[in-house]
C-alpha atoms as a PDB file:
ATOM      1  CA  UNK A   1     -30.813   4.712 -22.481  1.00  0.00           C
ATOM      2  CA  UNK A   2     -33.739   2.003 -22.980  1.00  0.00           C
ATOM      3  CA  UNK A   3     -36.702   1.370 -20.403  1.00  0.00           C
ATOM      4  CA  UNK A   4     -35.015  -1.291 -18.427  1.00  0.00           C
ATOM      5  CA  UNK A   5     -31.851   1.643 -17.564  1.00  0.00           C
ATOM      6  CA  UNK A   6     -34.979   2.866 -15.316  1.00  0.00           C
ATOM      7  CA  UNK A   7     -35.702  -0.433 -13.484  1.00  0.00           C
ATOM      8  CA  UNK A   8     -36.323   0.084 -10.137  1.00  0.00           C
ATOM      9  CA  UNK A   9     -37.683   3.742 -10.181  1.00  0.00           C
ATOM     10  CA  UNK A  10     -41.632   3.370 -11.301  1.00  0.00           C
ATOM     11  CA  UNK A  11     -42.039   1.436  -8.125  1.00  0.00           C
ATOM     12  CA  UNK A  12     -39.604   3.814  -6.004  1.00  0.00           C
ATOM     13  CA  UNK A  13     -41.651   6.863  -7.133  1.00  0.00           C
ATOM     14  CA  UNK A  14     -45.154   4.935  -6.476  1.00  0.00           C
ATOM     15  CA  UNK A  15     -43.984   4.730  -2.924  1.00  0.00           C
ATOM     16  CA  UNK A  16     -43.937   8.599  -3.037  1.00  0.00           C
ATOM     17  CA  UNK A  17     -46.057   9.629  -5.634  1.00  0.00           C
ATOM     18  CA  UNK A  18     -48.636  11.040  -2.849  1.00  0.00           C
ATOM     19  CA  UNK A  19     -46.121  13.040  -0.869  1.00  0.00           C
ATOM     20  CA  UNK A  20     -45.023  14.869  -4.167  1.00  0.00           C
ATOM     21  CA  UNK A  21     -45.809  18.445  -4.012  1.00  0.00           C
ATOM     22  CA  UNK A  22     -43.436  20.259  -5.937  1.00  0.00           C
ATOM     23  CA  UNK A  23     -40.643  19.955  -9.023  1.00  0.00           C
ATOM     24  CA  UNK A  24     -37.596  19.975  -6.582  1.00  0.00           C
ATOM     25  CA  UNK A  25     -39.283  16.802  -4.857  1.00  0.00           C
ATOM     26  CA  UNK A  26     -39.300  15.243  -8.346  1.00  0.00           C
ATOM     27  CA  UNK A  27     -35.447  15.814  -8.631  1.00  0.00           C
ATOM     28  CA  UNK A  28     -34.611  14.585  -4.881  1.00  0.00           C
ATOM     29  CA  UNK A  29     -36.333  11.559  -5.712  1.00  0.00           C
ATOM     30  CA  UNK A  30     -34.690  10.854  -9.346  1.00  0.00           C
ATOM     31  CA  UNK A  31     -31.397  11.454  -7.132  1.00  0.00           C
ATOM     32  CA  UNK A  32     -32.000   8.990  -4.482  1.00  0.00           C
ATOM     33  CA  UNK A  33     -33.258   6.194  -6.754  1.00  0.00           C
ATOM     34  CA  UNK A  34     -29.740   6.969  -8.621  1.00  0.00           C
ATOM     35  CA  UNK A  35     -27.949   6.580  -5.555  1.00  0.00           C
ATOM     36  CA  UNK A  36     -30.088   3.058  -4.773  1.00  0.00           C
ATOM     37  CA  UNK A  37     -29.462   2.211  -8.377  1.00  0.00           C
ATOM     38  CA  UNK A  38     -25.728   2.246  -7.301  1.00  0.00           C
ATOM     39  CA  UNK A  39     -25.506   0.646  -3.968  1.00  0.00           C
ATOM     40  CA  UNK A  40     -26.397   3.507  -1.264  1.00  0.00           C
ATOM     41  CA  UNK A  41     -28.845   2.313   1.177  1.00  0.00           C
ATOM     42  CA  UNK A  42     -30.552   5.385   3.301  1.00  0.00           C
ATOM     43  CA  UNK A  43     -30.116   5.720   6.904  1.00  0.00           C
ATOM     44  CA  UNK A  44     -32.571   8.573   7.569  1.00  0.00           C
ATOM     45  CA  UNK A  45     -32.900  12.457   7.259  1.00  0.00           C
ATOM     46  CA  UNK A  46     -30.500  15.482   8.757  1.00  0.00           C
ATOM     47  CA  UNK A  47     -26.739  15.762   8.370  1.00  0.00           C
ATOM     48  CA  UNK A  48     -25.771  13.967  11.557  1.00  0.00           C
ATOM     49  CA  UNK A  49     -22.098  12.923  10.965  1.00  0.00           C
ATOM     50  CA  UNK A  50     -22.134  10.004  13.235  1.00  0.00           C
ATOM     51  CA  UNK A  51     -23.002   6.829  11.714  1.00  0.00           C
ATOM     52  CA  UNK A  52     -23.632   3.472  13.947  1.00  0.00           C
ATOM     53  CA  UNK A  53     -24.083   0.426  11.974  1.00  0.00           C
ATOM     54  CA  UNK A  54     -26.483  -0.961  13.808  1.00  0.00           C
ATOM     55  CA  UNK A  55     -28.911   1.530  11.992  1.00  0.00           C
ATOM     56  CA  UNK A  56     -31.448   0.315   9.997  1.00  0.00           C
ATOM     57  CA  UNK A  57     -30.442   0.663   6.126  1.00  0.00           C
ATOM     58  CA  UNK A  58     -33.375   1.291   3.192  1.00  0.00           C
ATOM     59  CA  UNK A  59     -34.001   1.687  -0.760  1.00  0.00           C
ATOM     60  CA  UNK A  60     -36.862   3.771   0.131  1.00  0.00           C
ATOM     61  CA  UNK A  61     -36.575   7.416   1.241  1.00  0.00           C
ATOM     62  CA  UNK A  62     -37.757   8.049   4.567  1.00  0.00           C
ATOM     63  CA  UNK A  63     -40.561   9.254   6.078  1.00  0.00           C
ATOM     64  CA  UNK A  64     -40.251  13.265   6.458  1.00  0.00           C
ATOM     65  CA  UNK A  65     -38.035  13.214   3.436  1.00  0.00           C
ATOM     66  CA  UNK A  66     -39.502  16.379   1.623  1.00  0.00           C
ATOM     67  CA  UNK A  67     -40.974  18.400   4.875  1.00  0.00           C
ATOM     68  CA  UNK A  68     -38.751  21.379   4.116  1.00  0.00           C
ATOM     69  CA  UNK A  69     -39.223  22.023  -0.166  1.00  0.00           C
ATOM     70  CA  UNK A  70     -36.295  24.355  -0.072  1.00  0.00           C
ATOM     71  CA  UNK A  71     -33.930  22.303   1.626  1.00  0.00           C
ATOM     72  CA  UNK A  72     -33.431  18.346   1.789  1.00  0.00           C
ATOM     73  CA  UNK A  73     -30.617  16.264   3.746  1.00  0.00           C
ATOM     74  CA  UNK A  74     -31.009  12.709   3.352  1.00  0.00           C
ATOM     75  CA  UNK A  75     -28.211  10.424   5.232  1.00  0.00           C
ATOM     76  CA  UNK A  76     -26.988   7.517   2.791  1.00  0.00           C
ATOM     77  CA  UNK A  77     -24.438   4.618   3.188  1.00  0.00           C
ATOM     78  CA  UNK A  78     -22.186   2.743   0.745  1.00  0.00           C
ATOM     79  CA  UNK A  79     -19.781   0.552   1.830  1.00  0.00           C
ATOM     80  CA  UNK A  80     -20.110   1.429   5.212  1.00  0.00           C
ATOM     81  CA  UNK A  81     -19.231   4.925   4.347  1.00  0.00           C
ATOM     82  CA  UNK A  82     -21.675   7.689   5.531  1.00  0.00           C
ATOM     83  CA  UNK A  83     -22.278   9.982   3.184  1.00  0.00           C
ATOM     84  CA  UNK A  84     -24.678  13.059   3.421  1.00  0.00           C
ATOM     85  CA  UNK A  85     -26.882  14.806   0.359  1.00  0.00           C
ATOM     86  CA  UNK A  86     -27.770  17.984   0.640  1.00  0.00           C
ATOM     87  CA  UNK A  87     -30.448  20.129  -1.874  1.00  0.00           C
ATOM     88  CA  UNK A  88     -31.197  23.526  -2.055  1.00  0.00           C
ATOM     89  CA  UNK A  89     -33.345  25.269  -4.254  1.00  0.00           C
ATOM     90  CA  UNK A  90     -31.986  28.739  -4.790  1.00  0.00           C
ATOM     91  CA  UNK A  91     -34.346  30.753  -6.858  1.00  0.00           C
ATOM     92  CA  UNK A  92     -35.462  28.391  -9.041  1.00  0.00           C
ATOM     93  CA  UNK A  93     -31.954  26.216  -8.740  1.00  0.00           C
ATOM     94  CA  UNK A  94     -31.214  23.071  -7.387  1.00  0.00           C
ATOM     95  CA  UNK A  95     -28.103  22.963  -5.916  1.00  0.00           C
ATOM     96  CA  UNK A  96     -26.966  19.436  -4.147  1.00  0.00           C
ATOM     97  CA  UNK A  97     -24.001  18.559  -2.918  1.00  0.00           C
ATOM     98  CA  UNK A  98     -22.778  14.756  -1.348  1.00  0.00           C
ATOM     99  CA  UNK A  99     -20.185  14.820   1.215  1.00  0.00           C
ATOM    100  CA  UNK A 100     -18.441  11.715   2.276  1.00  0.00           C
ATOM    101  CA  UNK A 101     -18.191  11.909   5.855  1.00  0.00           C
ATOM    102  CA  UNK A 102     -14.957   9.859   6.692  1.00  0.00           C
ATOM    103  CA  UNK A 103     -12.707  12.411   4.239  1.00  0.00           C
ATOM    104  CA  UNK A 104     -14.650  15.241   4.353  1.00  0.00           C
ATOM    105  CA  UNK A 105     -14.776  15.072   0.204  1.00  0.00           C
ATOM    106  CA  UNK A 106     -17.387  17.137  -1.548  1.00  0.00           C
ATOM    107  CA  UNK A 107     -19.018  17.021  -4.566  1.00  0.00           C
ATOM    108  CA  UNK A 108     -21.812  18.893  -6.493  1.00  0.00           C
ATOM    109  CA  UNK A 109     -24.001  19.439  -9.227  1.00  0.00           C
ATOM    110  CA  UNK A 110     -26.932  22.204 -10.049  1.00  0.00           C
ATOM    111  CA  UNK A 111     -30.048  21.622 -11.980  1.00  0.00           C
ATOM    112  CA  UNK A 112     -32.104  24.675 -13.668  1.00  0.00           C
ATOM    113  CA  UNK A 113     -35.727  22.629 -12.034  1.00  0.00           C
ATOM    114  CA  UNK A 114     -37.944  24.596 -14.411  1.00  0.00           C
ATOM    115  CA  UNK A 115     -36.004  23.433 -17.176  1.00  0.00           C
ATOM    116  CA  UNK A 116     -35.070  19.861 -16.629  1.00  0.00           C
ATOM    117  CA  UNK A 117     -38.634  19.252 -14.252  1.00  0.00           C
ATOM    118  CA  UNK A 118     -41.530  18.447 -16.523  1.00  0.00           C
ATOM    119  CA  UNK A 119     -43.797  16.894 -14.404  1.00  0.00           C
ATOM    120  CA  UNK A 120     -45.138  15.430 -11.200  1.00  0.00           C
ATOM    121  CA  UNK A 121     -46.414  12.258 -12.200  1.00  0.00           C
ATOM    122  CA  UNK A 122     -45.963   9.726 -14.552  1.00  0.00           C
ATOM    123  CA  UNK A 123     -42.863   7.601 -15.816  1.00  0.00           C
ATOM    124  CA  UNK A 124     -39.576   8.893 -15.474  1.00  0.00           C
ATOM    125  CA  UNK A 125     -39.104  10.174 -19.151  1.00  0.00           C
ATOM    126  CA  UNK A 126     -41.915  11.969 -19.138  1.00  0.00           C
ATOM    127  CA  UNK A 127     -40.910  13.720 -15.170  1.00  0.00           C
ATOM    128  CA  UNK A 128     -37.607  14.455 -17.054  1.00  0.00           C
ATOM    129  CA  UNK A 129     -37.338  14.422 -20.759  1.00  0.00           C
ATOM    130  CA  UNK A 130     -33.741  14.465 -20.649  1.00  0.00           C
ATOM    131  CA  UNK A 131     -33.395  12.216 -17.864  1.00  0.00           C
ATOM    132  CA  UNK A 132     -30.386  10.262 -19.670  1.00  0.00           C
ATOM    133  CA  UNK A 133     -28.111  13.139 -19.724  1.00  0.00           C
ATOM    134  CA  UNK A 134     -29.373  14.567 -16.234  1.00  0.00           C
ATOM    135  CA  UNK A 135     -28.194  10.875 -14.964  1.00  0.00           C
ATOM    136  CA  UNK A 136     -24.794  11.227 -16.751  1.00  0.00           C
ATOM    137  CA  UNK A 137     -24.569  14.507 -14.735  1.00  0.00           C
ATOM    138  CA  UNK A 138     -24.859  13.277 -11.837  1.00  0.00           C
ATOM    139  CA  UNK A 139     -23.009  10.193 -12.227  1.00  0.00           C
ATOM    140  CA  UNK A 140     -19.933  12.559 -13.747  1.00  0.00           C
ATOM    141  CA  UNK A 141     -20.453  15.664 -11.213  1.00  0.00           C
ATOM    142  CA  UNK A 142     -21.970  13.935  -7.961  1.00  0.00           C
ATOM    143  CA  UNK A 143     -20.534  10.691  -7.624  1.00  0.00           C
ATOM    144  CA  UNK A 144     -17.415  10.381  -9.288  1.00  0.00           C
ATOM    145  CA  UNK A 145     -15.586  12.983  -7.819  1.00  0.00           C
ATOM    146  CA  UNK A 146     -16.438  11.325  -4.558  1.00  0.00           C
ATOM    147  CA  UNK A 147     -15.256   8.128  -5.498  1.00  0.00           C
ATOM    148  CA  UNK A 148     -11.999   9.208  -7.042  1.00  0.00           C
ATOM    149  CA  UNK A 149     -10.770  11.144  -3.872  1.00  0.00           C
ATOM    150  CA  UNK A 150     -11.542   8.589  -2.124  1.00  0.00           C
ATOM    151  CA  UNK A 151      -9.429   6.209  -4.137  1.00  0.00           C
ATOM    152  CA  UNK A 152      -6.642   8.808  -4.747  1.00  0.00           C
ATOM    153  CA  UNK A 153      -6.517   8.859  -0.621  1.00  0.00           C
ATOM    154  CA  UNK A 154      -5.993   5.010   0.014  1.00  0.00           C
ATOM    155  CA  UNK A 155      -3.431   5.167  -2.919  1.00  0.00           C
ATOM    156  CA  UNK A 156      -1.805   7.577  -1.045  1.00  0.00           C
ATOM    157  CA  UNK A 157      -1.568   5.867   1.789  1.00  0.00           C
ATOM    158  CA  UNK A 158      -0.438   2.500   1.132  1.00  0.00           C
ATOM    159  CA  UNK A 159       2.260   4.344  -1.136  1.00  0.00           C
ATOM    160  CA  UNK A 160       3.012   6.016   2.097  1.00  0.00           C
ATOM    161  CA  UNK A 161       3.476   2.773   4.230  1.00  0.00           C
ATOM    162  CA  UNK A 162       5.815   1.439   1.689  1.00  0.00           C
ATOM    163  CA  UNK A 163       8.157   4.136   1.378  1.00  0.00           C
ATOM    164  CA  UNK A 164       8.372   4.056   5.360  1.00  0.00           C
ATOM    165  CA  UNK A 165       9.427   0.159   4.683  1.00  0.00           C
ATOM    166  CA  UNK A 166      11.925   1.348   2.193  1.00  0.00           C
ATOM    167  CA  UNK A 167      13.396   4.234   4.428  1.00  0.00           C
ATOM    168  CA  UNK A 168      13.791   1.772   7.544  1.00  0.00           C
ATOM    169  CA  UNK A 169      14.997  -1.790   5.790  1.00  0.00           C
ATOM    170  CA  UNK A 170      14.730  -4.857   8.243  1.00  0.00           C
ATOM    171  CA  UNK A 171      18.593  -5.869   8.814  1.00  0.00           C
ATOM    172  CA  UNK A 172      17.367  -8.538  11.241  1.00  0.00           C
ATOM    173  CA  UNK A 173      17.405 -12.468   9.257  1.00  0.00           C
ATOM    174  CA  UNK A 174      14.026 -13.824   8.322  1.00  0.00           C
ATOM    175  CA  UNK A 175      14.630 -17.232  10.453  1.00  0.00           C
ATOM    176  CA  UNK A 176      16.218 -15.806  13.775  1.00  0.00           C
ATOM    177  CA  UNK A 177      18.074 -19.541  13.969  1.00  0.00           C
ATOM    178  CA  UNK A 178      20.145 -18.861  11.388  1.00  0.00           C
ATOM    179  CA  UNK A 179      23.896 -18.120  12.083  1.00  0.00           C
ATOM    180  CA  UNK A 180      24.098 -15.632   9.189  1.00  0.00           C
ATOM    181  CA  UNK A 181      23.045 -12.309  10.217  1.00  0.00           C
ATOM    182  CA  UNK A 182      21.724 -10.289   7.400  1.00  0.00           C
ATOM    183  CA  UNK A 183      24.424  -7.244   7.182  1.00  0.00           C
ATOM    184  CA  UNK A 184      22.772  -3.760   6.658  1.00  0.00           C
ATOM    185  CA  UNK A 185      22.150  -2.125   3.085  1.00  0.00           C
ATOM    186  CA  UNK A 186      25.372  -1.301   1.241  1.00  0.00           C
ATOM    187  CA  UNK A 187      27.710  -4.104   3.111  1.00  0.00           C
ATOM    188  CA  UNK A 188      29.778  -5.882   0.696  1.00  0.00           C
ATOM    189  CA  UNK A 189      28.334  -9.549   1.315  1.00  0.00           C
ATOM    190  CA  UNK A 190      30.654 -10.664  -1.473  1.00  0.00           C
ATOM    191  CA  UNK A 191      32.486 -13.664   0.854  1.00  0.00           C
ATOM    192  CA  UNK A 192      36.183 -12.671  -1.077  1.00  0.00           C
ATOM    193  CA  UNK A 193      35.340  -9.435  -2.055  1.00  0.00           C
ATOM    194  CA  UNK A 194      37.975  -6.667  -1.260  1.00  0.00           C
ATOM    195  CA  UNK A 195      35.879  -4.790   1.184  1.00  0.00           C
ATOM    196  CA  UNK A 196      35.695  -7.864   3.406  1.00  0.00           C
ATOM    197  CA  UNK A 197      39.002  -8.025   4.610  1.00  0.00           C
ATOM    198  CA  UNK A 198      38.961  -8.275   8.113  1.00  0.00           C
ATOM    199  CA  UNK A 199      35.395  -9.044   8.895  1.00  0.00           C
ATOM    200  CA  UNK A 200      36.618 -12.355  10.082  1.00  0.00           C
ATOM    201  CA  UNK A 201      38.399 -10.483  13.130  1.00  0.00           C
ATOM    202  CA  UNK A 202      34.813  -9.354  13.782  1.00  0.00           C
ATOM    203  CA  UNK A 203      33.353 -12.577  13.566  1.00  0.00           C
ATOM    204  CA  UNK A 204      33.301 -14.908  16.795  1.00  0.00           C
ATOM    205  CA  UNK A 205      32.539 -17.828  14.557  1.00  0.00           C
ATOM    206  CA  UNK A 206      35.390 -17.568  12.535  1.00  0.00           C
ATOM    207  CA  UNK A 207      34.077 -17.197   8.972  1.00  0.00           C
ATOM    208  CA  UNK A 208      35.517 -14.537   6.126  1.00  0.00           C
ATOM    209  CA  UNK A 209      39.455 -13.549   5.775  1.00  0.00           C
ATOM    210  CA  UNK A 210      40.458 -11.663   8.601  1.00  0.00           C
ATOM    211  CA  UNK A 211      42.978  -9.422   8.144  1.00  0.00           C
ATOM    212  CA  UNK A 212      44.826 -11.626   4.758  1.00  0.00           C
ATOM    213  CA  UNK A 213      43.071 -11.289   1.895  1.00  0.00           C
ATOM    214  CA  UNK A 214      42.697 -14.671  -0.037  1.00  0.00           C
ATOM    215  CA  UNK A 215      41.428 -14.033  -3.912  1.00  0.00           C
ATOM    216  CA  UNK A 216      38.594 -16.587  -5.242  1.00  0.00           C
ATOM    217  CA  UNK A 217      40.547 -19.443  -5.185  1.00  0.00           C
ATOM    218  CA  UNK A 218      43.426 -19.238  -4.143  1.00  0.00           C
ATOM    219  CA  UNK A 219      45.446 -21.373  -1.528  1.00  0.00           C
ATOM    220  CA  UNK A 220      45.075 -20.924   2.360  1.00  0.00           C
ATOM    221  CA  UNK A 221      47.619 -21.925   4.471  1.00  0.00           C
ATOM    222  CA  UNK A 222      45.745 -20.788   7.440  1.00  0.00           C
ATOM    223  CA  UNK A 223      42.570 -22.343   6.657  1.00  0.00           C
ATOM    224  CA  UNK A 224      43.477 -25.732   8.818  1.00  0.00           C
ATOM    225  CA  UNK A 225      45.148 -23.408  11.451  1.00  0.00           C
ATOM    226  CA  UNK A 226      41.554 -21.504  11.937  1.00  0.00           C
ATOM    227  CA  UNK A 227      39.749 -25.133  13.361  1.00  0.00           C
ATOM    228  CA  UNK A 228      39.104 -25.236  16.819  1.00  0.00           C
ATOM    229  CA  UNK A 229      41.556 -28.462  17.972  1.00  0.00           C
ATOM    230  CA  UNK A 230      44.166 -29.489  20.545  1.00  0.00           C
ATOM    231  CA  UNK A 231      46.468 -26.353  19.339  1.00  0.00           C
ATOM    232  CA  UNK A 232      44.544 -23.984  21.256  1.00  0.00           C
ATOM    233  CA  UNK A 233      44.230 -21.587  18.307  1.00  0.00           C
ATOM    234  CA  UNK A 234      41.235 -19.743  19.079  1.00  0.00           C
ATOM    235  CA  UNK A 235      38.788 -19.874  15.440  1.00  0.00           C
ATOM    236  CA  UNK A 236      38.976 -16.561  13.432  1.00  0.00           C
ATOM    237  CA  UNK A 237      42.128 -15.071  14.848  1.00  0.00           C
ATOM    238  CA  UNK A 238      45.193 -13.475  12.913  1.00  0.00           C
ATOM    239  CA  UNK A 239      48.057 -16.323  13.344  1.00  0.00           C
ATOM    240  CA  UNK A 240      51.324 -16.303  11.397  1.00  0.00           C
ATOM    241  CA  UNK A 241      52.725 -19.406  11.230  1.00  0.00           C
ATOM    242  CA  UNK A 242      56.131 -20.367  12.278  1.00  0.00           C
ATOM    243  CA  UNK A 243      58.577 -22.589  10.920  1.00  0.00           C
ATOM    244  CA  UNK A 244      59.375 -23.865   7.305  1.00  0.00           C
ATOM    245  CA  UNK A 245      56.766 -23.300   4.696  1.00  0.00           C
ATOM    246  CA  UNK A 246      54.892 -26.910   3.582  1.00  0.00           C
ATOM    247  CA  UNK A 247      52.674 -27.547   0.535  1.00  0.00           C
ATOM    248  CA  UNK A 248      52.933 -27.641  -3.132  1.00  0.00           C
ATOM    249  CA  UNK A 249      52.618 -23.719  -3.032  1.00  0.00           C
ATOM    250  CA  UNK A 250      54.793 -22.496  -0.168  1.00  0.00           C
ATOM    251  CA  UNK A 251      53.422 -19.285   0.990  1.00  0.00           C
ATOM    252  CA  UNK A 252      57.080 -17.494   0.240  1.00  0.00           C
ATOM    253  CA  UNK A 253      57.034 -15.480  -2.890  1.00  0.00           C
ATOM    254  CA  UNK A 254      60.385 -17.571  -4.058  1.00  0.00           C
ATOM    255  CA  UNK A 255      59.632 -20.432  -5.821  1.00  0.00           C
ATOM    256  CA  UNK A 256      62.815 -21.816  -5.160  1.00  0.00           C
ATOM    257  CA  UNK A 257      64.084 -24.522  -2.306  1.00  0.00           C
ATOM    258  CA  UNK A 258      63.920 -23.177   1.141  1.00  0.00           C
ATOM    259  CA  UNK A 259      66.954 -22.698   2.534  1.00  0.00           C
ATOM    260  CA  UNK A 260      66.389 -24.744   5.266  1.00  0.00           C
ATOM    261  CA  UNK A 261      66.435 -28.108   3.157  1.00  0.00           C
ATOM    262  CA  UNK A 262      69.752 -27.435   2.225  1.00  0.00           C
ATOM    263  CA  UNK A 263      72.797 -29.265   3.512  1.00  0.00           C
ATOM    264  CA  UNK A 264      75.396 -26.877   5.323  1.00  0.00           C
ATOM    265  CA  UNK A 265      79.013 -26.618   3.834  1.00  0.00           C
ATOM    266  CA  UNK A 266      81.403 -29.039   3.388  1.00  0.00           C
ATOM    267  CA  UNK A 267      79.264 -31.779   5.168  1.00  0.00           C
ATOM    268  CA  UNK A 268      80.723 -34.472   3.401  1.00  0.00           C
ATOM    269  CA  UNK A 269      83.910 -33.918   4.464  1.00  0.00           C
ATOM    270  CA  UNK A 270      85.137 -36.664   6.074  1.00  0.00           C
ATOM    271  CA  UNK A 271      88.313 -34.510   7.439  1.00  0.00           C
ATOM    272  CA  UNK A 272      85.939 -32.381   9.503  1.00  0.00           C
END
């Protein structure tokens, strides 16, 4: 990292420099101007979980920040997200830890402070000679996880919310005005389709095959017969038509003359 990857923090820690007492102080403060660096805004000390956001948000860290050198809690939000940062120095080891309040996720890293601590004044790569990959720490160990389980959770649940829109499909038609009804998954919607016989019986408006199935194309003797008119046939029901067959493709199998066009025996006799 170059100089301006530190922008921000020379006059962060100026606005602190005269409460710094200690190493760990050094390392809260490198931590919260990481966490301003990347869009947190602090809302105070303690480990409240209740957040209202009429609170006052700040890049600075707040006034009582470092009254307890062993422990820290410093309240932070992103997002409107509350999250809470915790450090503890443990003999001469920093543990912290961020918790995201909403999702209870938790995250952590651990600094030896002797080690990575150099100083208590100064610029930031002389505080922490290795500041670049104590940064890439935190970034990796602190906020990612955070992040990521966070992301992994609202992935889950939109996945979630569509499955329950696959499990119950809407059989209801988009435009309720519309005479078709949308049949339910797995109904053969094919209009001369085998498994559609009969579905005209079931339909008041008269539309589909009935009980005779008709192939694609094929002649239907009934279809006038089916029109509401002066006959009284009512539209969609079964009707078997009486008397001769008519049309260029009788509805008999025999392709022959009917019967009934023929003249009867002997009746041009004129002795009869």
């Amino acid at each position: 990292m170059n100089n301006s990857d530190y922008f921000g923090f020379e006059l962060l820690f100026k606005s602190v420099e005269g409460s710094i007492e200690t190493k760990s102080d050094v390392l809260i403060a490198v931590i919260h101007w990481y966490l301003i660096k990347n869009s947190f805004r602090n809302v105070g000390i303690g480990d409240d979980k209740t957040y209202n956001k009429s609170e006052p948000s700040s890049e600075l860290l707040p006034e009582g920040w470092n009254s307890n050198p062993k422990a820290y809690a410093l309240r932070y939000v992103n997002d409107g997200q509350l999250y809470i940062l915790h450090g503890i120095d443990s003999q001469g080891t920093m543990i912290v830890n961020l918790i995201q309040v909403n999702t209870l996720s938790v995250s952590n890293v651990s600094f030896q402070i002797d080690s990575v601590v150099k100083g208590l004044a100064g610029p930031i790569t002389s505080l922490i000679p290795t500041v670049a990959n104590e940064l890439d720490r935190i970034r990796n160990e602190l906020l990612l996880p955070v992040f990521e389980s966070n992301k992994r959770d609202g992935s889950s649940q939109t996945t979630a919310k569509e499955q329950e829109k696959l499990d119950k499909p809407d059989i209801l038609p988009a435009n309720p005005l519309l005479i078709g009804p949308r049949m339910p998954a797995g109904f053969n919607s094919e209009p001369f389709g085998i498994g559609n016989v009969g579905r005209g019986d079931l339909d008041p408006f008269g539309r589909g095959g009935g009980m005779l199935f008709q192939p694609p194309g094929g002649f239907n003797p009934l279809a006038d017969l089916r029109r509401p008119g002066p006959s009284g046939i009512v539209p969609g029901a079964r009707f078997d038509p009486f008397g001769p067959s008519v049309g260029p493709n009788p509805r008999n199998r025999n392709p022959g003359p009917d019967p009934d066009h023929l003249p009867p025996p002997g009746y041009d006799d004129m002795f009869m």
